[in-house]
C-alpha atoms as a PDB file:
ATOM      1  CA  UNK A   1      40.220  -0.525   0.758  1.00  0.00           C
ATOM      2  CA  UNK A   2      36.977  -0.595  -0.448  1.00  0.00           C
ATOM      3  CA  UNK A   3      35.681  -3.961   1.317  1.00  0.00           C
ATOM      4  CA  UNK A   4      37.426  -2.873   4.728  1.00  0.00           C
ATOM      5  CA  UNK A   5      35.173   0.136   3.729  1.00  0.00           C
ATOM      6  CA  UNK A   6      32.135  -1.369   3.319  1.00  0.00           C
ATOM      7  CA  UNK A   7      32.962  -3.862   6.234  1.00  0.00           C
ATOM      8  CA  UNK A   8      33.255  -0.554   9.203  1.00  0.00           C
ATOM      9  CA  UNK A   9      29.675   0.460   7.520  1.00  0.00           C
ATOM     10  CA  UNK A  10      28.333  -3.025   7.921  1.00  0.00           C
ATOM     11  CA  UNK A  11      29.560  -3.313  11.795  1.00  0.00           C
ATOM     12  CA  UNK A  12      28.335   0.416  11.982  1.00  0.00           C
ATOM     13  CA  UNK A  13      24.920  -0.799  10.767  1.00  0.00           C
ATOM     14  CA  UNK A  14      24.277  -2.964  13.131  1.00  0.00           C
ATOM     15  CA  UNK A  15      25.410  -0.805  16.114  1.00  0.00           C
ATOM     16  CA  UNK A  16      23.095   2.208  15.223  1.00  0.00           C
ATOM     17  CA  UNK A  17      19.685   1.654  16.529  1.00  0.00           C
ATOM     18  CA  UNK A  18      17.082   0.942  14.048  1.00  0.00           C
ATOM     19  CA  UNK A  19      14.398   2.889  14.970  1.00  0.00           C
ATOM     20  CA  UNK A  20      16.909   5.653  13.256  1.00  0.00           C
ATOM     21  CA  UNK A  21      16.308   4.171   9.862  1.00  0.00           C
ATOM     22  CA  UNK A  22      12.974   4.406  10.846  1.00  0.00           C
ATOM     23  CA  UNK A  23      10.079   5.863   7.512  1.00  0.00           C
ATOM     24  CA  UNK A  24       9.736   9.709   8.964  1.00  0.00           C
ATOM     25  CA  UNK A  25       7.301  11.139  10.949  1.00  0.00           C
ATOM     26  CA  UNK A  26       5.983  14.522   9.229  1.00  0.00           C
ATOM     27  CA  UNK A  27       3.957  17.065  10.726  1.00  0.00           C
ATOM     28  CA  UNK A  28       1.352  18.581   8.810  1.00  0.00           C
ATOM     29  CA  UNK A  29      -0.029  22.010   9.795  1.00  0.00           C
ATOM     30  CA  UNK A  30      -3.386  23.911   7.892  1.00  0.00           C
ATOM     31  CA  UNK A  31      -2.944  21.405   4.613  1.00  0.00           C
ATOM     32  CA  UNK A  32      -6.893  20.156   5.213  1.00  0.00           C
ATOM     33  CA  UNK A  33      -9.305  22.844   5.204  1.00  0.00           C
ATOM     34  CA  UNK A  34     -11.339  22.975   8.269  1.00  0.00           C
ATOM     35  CA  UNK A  35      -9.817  19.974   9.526  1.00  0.00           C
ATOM     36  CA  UNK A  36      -7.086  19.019  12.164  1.00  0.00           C
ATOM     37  CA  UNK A  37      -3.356  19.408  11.871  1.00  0.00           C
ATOM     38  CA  UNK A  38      -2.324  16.046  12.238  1.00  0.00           C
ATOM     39  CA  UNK A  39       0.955  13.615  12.385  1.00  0.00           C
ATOM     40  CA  UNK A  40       1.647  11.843   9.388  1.00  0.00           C
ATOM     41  CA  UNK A  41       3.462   8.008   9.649  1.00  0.00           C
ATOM     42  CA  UNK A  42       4.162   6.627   5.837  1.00  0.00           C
ATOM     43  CA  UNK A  43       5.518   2.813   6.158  1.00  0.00           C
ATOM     44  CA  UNK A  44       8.724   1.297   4.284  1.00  0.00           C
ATOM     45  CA  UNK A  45       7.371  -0.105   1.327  1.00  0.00           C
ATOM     46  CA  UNK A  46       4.674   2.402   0.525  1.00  0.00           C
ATOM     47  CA  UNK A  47       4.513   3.410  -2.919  1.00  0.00           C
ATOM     48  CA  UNK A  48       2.489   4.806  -5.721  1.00  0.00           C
ATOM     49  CA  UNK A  49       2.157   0.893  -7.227  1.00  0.00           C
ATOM     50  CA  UNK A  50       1.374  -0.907  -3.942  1.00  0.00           C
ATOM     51  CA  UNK A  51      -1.762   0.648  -1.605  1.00  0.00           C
ATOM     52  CA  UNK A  52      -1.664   0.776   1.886  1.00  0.00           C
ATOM     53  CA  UNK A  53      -4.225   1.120   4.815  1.00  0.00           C
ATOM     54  CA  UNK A  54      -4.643   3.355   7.164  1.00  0.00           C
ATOM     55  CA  UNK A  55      -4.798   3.681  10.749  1.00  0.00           C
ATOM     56  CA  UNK A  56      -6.386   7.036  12.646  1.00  0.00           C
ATOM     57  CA  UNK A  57      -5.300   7.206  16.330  1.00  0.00           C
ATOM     58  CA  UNK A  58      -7.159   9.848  18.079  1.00  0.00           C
ATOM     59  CA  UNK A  59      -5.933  11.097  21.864  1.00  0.00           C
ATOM     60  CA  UNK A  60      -7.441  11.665  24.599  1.00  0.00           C
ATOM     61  CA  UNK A  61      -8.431  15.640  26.446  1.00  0.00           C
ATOM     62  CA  UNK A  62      -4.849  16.012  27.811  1.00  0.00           C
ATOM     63  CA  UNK A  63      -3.488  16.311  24.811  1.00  0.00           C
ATOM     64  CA  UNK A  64      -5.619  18.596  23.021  1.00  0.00           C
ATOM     65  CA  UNK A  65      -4.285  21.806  22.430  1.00  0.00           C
ATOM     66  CA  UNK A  66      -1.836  23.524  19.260  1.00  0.00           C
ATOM     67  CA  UNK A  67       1.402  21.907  20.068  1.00  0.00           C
ATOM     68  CA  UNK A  68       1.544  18.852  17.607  1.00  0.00           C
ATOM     69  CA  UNK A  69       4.200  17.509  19.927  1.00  0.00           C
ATOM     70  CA  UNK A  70       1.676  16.887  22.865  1.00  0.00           C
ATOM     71  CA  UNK A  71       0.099  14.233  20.748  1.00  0.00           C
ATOM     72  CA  UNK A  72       3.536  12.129  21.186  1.00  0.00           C
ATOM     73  CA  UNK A  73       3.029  11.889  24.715  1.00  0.00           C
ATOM     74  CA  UNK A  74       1.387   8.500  24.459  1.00  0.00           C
ATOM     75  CA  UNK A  75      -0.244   6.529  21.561  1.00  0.00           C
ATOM     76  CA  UNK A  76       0.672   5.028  18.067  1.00  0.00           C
ATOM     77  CA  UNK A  77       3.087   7.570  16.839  1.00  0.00           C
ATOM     78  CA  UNK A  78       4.773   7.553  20.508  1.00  0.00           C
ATOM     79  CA  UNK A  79       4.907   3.781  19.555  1.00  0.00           C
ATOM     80  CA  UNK A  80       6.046   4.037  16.345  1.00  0.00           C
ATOM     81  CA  UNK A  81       9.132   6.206  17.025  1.00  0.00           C
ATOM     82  CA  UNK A  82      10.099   3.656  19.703  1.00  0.00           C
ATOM     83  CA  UNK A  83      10.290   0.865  17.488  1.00  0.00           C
ATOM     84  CA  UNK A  84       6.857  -0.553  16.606  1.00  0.00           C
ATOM     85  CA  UNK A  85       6.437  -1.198  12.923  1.00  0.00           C
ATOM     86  CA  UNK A  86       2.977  -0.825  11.689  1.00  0.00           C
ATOM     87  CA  UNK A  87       2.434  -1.541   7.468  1.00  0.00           C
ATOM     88  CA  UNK A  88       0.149   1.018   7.337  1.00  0.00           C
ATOM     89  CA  UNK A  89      -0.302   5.250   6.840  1.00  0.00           C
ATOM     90  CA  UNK A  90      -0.633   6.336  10.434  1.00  0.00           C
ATOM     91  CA  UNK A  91      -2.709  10.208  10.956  1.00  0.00           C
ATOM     92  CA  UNK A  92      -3.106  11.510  14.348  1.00  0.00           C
ATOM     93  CA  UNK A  93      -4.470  14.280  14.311  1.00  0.00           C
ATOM     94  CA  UNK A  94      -4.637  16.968  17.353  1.00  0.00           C
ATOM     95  CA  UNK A  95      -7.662  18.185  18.504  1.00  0.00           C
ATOM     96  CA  UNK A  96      -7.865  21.636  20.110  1.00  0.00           C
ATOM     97  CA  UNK A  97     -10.591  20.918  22.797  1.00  0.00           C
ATOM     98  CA  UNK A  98     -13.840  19.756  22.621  1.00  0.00           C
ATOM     99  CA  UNK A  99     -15.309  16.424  21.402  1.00  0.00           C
ATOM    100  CA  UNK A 100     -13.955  14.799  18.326  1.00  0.00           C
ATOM    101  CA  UNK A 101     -15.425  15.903  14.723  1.00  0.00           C
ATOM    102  CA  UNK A 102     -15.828  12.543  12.729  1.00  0.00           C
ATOM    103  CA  UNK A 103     -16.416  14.680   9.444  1.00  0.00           C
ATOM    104  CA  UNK A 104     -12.778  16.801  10.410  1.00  0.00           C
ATOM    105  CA  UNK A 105     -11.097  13.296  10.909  1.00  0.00           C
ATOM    106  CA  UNK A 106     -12.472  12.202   8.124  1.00  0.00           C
ATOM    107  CA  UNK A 107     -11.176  14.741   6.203  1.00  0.00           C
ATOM    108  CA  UNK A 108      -7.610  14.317   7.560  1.00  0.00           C
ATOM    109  CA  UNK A 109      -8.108  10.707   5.981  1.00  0.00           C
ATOM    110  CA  UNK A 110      -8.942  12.544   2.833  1.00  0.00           C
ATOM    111  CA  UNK A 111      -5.697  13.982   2.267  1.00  0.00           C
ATOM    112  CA  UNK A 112      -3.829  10.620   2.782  1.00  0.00           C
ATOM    113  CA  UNK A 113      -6.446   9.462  -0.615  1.00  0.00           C
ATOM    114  CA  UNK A 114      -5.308  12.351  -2.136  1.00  0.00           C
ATOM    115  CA  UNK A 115      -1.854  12.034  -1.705  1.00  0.00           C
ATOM    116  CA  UNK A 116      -1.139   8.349  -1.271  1.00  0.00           C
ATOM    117  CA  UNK A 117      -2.324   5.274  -2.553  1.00  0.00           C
ATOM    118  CA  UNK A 118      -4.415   3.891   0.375  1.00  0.00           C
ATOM    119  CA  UNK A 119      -6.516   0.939   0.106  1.00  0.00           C
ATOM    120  CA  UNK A 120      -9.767   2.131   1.215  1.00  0.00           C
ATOM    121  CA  UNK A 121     -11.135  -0.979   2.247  1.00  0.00           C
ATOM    122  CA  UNK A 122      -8.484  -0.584   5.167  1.00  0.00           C
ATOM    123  CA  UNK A 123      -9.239   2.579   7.394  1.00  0.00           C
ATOM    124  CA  UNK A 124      -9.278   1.683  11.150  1.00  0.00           C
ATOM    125  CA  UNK A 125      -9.753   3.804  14.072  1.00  0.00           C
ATOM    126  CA  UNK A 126      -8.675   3.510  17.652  1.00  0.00           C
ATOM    127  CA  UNK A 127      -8.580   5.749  20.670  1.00  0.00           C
ATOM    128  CA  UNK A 128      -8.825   6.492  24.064  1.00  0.00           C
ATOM    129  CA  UNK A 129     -11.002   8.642  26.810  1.00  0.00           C
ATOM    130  CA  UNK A 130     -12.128  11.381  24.614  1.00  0.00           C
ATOM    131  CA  UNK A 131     -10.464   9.660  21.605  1.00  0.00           C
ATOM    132  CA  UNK A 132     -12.689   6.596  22.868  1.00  0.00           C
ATOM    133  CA  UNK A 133     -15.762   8.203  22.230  1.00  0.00           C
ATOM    134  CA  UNK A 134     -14.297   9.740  18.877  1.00  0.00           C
ATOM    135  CA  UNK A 135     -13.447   6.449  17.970  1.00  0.00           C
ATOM    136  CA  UNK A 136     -16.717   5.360  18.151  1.00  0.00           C
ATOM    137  CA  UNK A 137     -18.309   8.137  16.471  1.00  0.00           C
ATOM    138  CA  UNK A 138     -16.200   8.484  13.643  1.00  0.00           C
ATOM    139  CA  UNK A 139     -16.923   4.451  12.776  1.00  0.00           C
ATOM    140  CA  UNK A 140     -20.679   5.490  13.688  1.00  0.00           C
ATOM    141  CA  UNK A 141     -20.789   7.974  10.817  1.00  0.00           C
ATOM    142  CA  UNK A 142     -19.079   6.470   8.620  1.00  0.00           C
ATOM    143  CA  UNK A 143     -19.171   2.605   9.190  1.00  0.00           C
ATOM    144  CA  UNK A 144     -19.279   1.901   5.361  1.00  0.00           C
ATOM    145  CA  UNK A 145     -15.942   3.406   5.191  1.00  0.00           C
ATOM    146  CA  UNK A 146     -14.558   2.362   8.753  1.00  0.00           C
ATOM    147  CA  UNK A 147     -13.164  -1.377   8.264  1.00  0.00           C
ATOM    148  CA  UNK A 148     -12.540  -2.217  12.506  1.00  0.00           C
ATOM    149  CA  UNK A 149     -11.939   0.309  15.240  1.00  0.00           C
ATOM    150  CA  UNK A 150     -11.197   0.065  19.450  1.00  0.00           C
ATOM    151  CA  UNK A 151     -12.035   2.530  21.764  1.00  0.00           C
ATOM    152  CA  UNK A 152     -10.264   2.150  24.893  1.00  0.00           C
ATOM    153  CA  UNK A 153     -12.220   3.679  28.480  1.00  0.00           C
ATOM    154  CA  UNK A 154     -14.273   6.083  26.101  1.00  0.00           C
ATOM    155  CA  UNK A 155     -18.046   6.011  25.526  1.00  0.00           C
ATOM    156  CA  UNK A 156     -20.222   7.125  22.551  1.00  0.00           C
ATOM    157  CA  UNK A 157     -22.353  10.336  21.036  1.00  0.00           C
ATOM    158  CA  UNK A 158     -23.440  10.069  18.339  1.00  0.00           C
ATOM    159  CA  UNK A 159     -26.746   9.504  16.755  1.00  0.00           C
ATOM    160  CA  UNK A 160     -26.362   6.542  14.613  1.00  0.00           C
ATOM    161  CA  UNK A 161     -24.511   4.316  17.322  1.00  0.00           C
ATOM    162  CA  UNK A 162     -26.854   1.542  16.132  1.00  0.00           C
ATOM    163  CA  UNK A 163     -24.693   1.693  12.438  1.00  0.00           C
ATOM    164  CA  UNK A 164     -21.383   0.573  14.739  1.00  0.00           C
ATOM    165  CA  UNK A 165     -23.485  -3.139  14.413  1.00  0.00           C
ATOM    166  CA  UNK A 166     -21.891  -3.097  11.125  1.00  0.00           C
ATOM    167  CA  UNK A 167     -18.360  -2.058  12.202  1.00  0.00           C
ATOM    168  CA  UNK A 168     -16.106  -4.745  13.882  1.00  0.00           C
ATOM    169  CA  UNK A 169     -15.485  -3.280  17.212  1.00  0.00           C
ATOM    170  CA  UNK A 170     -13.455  -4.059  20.137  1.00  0.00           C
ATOM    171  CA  UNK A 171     -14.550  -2.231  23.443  1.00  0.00           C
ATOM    172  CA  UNK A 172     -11.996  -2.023  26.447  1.00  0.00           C
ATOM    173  CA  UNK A 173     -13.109  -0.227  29.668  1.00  0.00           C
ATOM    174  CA  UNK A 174     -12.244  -0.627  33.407  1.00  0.00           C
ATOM    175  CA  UNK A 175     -14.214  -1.457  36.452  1.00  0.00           C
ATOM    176  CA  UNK A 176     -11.479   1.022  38.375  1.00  0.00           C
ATOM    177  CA  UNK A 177     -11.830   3.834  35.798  1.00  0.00           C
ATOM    178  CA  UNK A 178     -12.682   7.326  37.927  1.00  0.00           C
ATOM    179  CA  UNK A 179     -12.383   9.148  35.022  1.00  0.00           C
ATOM    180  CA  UNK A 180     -14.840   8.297  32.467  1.00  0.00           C
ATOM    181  CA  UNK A 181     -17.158   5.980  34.371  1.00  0.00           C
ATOM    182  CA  UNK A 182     -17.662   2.199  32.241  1.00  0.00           C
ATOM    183  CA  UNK A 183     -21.287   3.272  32.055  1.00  0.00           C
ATOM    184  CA  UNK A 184     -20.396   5.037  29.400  1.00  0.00           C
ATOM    185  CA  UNK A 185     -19.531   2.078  27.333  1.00  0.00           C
ATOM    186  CA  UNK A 186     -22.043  -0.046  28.907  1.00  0.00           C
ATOM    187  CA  UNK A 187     -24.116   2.786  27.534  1.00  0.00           C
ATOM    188  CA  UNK A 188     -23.308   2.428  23.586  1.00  0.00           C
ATOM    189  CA  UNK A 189     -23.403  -1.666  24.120  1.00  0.00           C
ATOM    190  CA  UNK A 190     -27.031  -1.227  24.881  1.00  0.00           C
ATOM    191  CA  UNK A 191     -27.893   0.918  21.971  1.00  0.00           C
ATOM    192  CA  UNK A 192     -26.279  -1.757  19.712  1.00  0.00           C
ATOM    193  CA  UNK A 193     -28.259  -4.608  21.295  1.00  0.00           C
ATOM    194  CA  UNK A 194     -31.422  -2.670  21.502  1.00  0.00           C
ATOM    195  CA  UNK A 195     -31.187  -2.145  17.361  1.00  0.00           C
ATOM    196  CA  UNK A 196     -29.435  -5.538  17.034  1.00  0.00           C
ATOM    197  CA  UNK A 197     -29.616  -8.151  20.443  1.00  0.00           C
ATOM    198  CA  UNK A 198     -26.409 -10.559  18.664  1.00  0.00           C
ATOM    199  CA  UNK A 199     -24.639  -7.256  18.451  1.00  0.00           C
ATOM    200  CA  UNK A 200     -22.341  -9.649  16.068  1.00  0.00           C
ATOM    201  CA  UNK A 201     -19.628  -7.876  15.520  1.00  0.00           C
ATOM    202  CA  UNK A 202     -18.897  -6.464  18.690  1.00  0.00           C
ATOM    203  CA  UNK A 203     -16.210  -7.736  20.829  1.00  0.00           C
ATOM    204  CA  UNK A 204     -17.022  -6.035  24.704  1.00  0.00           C
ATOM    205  CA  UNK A 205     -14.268  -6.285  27.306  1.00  0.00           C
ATOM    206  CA  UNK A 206     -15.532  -4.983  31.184  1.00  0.00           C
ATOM    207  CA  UNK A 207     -11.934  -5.460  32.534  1.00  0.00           C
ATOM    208  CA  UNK A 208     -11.834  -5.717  36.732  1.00  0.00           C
ATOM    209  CA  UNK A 209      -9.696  -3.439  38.520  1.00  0.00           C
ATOM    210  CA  UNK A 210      -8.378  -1.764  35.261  1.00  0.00           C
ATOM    211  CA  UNK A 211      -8.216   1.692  35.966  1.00  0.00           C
ATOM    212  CA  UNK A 212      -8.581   4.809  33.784  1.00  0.00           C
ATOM    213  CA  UNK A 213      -4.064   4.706  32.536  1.00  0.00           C
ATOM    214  CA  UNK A 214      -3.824   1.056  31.501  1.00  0.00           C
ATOM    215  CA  UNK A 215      -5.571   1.069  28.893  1.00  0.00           C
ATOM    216  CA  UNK A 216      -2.566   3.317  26.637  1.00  0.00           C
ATOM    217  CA  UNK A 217      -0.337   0.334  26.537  1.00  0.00           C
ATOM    218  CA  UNK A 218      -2.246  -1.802  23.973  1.00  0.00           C
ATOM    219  CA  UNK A 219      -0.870   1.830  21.684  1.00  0.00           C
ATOM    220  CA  UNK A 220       2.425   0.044  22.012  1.00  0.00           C
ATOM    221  CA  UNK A 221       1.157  -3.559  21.418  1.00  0.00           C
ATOM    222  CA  UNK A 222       1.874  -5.257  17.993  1.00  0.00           C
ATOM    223  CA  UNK A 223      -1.335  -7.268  18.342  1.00  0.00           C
ATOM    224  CA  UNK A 224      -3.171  -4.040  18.596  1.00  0.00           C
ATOM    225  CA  UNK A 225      -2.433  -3.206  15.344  1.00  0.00           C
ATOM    226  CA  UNK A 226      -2.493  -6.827  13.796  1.00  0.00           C
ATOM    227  CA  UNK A 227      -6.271  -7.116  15.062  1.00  0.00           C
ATOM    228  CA  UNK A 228      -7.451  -4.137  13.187  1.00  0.00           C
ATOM    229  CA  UNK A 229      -5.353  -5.311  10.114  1.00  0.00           C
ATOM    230  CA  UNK A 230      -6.532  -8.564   9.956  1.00  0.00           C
ATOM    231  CA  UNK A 231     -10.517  -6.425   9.171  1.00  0.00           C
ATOM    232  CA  UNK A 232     -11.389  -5.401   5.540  1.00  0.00           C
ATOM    233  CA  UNK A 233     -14.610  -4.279   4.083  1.00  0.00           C
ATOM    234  CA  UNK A 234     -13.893  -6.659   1.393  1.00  0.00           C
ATOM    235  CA  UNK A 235     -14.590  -9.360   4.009  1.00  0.00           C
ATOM    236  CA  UNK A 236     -17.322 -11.419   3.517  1.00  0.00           C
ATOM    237  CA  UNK A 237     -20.325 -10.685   6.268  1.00  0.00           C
ATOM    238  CA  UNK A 238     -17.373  -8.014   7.732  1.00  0.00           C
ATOM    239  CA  UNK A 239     -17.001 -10.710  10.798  1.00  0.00           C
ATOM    240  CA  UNK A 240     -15.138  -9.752  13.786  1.00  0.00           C
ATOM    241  CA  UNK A 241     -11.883 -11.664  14.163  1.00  0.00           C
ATOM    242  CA  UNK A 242     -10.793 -13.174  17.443  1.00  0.00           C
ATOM    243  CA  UNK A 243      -9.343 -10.898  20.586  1.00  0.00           C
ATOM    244  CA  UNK A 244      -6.445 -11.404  22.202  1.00  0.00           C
ATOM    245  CA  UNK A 245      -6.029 -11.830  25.660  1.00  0.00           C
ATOM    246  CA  UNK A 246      -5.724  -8.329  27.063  1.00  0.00           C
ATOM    247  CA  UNK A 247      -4.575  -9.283  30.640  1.00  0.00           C
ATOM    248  CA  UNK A 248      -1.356 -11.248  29.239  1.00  0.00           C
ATOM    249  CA  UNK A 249      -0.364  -9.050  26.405  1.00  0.00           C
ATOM    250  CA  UNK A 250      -0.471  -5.726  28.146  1.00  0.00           C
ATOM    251  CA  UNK A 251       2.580  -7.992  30.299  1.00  0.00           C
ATOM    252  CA  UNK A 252       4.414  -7.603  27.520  1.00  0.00           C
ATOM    253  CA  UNK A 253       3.426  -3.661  25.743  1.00  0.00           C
ATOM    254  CA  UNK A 254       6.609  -1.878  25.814  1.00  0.00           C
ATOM    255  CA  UNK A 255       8.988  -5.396  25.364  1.00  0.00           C
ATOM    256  CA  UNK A 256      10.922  -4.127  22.141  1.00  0.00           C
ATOM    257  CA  UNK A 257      11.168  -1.216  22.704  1.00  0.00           C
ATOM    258  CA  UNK A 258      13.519   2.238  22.341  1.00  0.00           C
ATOM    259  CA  UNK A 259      12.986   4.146  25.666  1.00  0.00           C
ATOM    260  CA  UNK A 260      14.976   6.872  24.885  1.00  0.00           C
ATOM    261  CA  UNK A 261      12.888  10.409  24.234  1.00  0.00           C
ATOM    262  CA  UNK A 262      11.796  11.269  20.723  1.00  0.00           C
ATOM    263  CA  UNK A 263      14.545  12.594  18.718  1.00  0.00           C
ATOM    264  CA  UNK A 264      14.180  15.636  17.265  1.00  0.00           C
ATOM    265  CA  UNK A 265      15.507  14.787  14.481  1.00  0.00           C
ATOM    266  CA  UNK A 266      12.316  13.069  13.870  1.00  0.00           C
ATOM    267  CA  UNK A 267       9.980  15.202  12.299  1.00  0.00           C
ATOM    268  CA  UNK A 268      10.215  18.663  10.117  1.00  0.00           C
ATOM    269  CA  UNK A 269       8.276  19.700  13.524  1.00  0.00           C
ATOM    270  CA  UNK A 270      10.662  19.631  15.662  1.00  0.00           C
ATOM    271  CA  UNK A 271      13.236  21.332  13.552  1.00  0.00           C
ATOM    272  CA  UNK A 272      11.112  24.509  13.150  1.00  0.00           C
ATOM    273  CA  UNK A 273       9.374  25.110  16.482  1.00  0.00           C
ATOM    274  CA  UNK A 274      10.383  25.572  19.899  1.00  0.00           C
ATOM    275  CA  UNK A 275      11.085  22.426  21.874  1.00  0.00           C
ATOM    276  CA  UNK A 276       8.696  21.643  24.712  1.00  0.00           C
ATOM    277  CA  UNK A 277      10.247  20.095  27.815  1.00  0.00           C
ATOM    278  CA  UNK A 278      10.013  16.397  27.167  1.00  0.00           C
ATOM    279  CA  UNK A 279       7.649  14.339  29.198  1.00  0.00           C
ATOM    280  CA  UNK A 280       7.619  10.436  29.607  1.00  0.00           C
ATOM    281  CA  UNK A 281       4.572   8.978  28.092  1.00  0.00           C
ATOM    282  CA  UNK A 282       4.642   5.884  30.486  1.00  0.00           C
ATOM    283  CA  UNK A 283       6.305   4.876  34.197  1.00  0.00           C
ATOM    284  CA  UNK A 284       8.739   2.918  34.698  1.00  0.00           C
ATOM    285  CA  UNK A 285       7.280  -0.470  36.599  1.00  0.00           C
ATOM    286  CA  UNK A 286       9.779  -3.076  38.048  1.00  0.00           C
ATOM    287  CA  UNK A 287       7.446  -4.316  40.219  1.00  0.00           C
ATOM    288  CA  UNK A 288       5.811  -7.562  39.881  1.00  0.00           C
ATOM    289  CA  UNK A 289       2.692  -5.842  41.570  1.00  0.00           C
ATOM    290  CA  UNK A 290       2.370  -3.120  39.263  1.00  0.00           C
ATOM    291  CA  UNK A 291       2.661  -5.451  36.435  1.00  0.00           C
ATOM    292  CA  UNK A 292      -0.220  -7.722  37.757  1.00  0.00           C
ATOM    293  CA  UNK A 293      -1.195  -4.649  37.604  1.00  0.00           C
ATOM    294  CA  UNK A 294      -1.252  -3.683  33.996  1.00  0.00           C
ATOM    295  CA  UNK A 295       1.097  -0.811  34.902  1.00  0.00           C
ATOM    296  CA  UNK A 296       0.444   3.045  35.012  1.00  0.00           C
ATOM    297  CA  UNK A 297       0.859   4.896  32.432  1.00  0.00           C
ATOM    298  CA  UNK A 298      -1.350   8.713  32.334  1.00  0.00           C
ATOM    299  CA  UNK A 299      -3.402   9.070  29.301  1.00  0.00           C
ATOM    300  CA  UNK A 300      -6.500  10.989  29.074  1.00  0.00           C
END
């Protein structure tokens, strides 16, 4: 009895989808004093004994606002719940309008030291449009804490761009974007090179015909994640490691993946507030055009 038993939960196993086993998803609401509220990922594996980095995905203006489940629309925990595994603590935090606060995102990454073991020579950031350019200023206030970040058809404000010579950084705008014009990249690349010409740790992609959506899939890419892993501030001379090829990969963003909407048996959140009407994050794109493309997903 007991091995026909433990046979029906083996078949079971391998029937039930295994983002379902997937390490939870927690919302966290007024626990960091004049902070953000934020979405918390912790990893399989994490423990007190074995530290873990951590990633910061910041969103872009459509999602700002005080419904934590906006910030699933698109992104890394939107990736995460459909089946991307990233070995790392994941916060992303929700802004409630206005540009990005690198000292309130930084203090989201404080409660993670807190209450985690996190190994600090492993904080990354990466955004897009608005959480573009607070990608790039939280790794230009704090780029001796800040081991790699990306900022995806944002721009830059604040003072100390130059100090971002120090971060490795990976810049992706669009020729097409009509939302946040590529000046505004080309705008922090020539800060850099006017404090620094080699720039040398800066990794600057001016991508034709990309408009202002593409950029969201390389959220759902694994290499996304494995470029800012593969960065520590352990690293002798911090170099930048090599890019991947943006064009192929973002063929290939969503392969893997659980289409289904976020459960709400996901998160805490979603058991004790009032479900929003569930939006998808990306479009469906079965044409070879639109994948030439690089597809066309909303994300601001």
């Amino acid at each position: 009895m007991k091995t026909f038993i433990f046979s029906l939960l083996a078949i079971v196993s391998l029937l039930i989808p295994s983002s379902l086993f997937a390490s939870k998803i927690e919302a966290k609401q007024g626990v960091v004093k004049d902070g953000y509220n934020f979405w918390f990922y912790e990893p399989d594996g994490a423990s007190k004994e074995v530290a873990k980095p951590v990633v910061i995905f910041l969103h872009g203006a459509s999602l700002c606002g005080n419904d934590l489940n906006r910030v699933k629309r698109y992104g890394t925990i939107s990736a995460i719940e459909k089946g991307r595994s990233i070995d790392a603590f994941v916060v992303a935090p929700q802004n409630p309008g206005g540009a990005w606060n690198p000292a309130k995102v930084m203090k989201v990454v404080d409660w993670v030291r807190q209450n985690k073991n996190v190994d600090n020579s492993r904080i990354y950031v990466l955004g897009m449009s608005l959480g573009g350019y607070g990608a790039i200023d939280v790794a230009a206030a704090y780029p001796d804490q800040i081991a790699a970040a990306m900022s995806f058809c944002g721009g830059g404000t604040h003072k100390n761009i130059p100090a971002l010579n120090d971060v490795p950084l990976w810049i992706v705008h669009g020729t097409a974007d009509r939302s946040v014009s590529i000046s505004e990249s080309d705008k922090v690349v020539s800060k850099m090179k006017a404090a620094n010409a080699k720039a040398p740790r800066l990794h600057y992609d001016r991508v034709p015909g990309m408009n202002h959506s593409q950029p969201a899939r390389f959220f759902y890419l694994d290499e996304s994640y494995d470029w800012l892993l593969s960065h520590s501030l352990n690293d002798a001379g911090r170099p930048i490691s090599p890019t991947f090829d943006i064009t192929a990969a973002s063929l290939h963003a969503y392969s893997g993946l659980n289409h289904s909407k976020s459960r709400a048996a996901s998160s805490n959140y979603a058991k004790t507030t009032k479900k929003t009407s569930a939006k998808k994050t990306y479009a469906k794109n079965n044409s070879s055009k639109k994948r030439r493309n690089g597809g066309t997903v909303k994300a601001k």
